[in-house]
C-alpha atoms as a PDB file:
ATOM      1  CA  UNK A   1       0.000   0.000   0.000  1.00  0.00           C
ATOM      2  CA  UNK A   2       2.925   2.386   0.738  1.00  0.00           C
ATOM      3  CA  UNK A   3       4.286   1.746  -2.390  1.00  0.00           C
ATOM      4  CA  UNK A   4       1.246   2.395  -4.619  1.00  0.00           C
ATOM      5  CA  UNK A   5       0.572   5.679  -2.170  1.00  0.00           C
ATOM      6  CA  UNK A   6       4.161   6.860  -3.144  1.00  0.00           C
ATOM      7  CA  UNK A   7       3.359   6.112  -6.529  1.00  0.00           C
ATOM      8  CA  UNK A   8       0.462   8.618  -6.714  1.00  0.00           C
ATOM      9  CA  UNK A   9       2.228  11.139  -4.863  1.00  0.00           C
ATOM     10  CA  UNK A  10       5.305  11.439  -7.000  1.00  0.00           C
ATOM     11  CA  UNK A  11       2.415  11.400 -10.174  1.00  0.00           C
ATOM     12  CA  UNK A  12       0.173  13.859  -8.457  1.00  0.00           C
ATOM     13  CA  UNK A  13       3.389  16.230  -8.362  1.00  0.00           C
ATOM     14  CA  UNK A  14       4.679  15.895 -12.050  1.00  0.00           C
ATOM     15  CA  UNK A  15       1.135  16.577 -12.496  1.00  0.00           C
ATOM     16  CA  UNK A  16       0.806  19.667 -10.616  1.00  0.00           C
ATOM     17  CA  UNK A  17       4.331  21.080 -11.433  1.00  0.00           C
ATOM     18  CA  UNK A  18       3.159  20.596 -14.928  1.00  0.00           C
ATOM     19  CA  UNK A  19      -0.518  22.010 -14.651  1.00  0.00           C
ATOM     20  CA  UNK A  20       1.001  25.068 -12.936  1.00  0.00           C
ATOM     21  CA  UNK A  21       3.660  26.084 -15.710  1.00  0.00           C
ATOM     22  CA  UNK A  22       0.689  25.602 -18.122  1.00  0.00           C
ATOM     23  CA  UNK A  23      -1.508  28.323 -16.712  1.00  0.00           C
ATOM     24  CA  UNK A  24      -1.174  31.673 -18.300  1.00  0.00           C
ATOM     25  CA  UNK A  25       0.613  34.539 -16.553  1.00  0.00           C
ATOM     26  CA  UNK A  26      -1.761  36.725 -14.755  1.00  0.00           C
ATOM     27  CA  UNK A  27       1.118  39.593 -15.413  1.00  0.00           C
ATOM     28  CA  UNK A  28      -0.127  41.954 -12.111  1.00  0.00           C
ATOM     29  CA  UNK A  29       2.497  41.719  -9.920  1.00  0.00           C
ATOM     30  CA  UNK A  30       2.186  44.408  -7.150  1.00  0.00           C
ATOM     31  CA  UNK A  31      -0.534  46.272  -9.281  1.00  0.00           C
ATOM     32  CA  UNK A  32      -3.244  43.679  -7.664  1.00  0.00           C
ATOM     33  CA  UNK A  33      -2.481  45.398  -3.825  1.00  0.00           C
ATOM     34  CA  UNK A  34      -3.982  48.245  -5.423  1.00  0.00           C
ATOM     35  CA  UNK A  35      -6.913  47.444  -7.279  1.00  0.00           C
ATOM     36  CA  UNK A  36      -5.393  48.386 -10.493  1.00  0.00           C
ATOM     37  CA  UNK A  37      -5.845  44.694 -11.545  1.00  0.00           C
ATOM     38  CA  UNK A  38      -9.009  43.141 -12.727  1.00  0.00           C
ATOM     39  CA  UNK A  39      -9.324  40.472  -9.947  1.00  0.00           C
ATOM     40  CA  UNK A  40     -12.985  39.974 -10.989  1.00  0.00           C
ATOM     41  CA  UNK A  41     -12.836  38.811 -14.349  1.00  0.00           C
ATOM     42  CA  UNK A  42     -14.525  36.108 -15.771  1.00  0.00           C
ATOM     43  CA  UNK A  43     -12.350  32.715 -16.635  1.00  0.00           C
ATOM     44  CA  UNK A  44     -12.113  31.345 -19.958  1.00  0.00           C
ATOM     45  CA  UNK A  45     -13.723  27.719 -20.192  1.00  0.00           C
ATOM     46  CA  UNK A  46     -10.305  26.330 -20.672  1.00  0.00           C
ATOM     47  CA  UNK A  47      -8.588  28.304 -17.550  1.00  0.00           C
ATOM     48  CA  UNK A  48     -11.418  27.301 -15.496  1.00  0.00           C
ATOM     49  CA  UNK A  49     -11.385  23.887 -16.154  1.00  0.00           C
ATOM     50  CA  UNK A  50      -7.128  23.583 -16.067  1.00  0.00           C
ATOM     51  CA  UNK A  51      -7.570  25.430 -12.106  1.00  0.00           C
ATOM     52  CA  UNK A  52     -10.113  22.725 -11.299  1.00  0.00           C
ATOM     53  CA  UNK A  53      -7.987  19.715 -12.502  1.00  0.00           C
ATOM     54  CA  UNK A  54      -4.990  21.503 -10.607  1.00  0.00           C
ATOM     55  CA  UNK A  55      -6.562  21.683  -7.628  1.00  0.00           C
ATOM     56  CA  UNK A  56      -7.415  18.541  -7.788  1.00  0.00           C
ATOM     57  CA  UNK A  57      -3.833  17.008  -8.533  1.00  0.00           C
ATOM     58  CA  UNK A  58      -2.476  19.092  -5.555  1.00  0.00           C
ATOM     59  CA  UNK A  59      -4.973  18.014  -3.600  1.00  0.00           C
ATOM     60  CA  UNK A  60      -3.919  14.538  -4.375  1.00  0.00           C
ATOM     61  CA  UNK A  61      -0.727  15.165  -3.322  1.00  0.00           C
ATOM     62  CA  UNK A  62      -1.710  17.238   0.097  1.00  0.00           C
ATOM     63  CA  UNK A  63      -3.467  14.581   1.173  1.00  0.00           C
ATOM     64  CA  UNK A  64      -0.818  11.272   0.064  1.00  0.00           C
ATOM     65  CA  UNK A  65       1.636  13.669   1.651  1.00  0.00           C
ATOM     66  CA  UNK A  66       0.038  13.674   4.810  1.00  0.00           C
ATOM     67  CA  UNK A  67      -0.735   9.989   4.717  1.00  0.00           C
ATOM     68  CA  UNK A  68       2.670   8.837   4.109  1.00  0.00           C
ATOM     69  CA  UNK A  69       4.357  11.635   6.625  1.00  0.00           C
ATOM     70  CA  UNK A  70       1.945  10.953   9.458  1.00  0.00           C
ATOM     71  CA  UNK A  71       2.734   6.773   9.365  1.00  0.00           C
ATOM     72  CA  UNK A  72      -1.232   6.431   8.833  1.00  0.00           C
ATOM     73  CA  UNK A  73      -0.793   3.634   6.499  1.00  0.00           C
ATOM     74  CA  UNK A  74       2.015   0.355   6.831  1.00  0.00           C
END
């Protein structure tokens, strides 16, 4: 079981490493502190759905991290 669990986790982190450099560059820097960014604007279909399967692949790895770290499974 370890060994599949440390399988997934070192997948789960290619995956989000990878997912992350594919997102676009917001490009605001300190301009977002003062509201001269547009932190309200709508998401393109694809940008949504690449932040949902992100979050989901980190999540993934939060949670095989924890798992693995804590001793919870032998």
């Amino acid at each position: 079981m370890v060994t599949f669990l440390q399988f997934v986790q070192i997948i789960s982190g290619i995956m989000t490493i990878l997912l992350v450099l594919l997102h676009s560059p917001k490009g605001d820097g300190m301009a977002a502190i003062g509201g001269a960014a547009q932190l309200f604007s709508s998401q393109k279909g694809v940008e949504a759905g690449l932040n949902k399967i992100t979050t989901i692949f980190a999540t993934v790895f939060i949670v095989t991290s924890i798992l693995l770290g804590a001793g919870i499974v032998r």
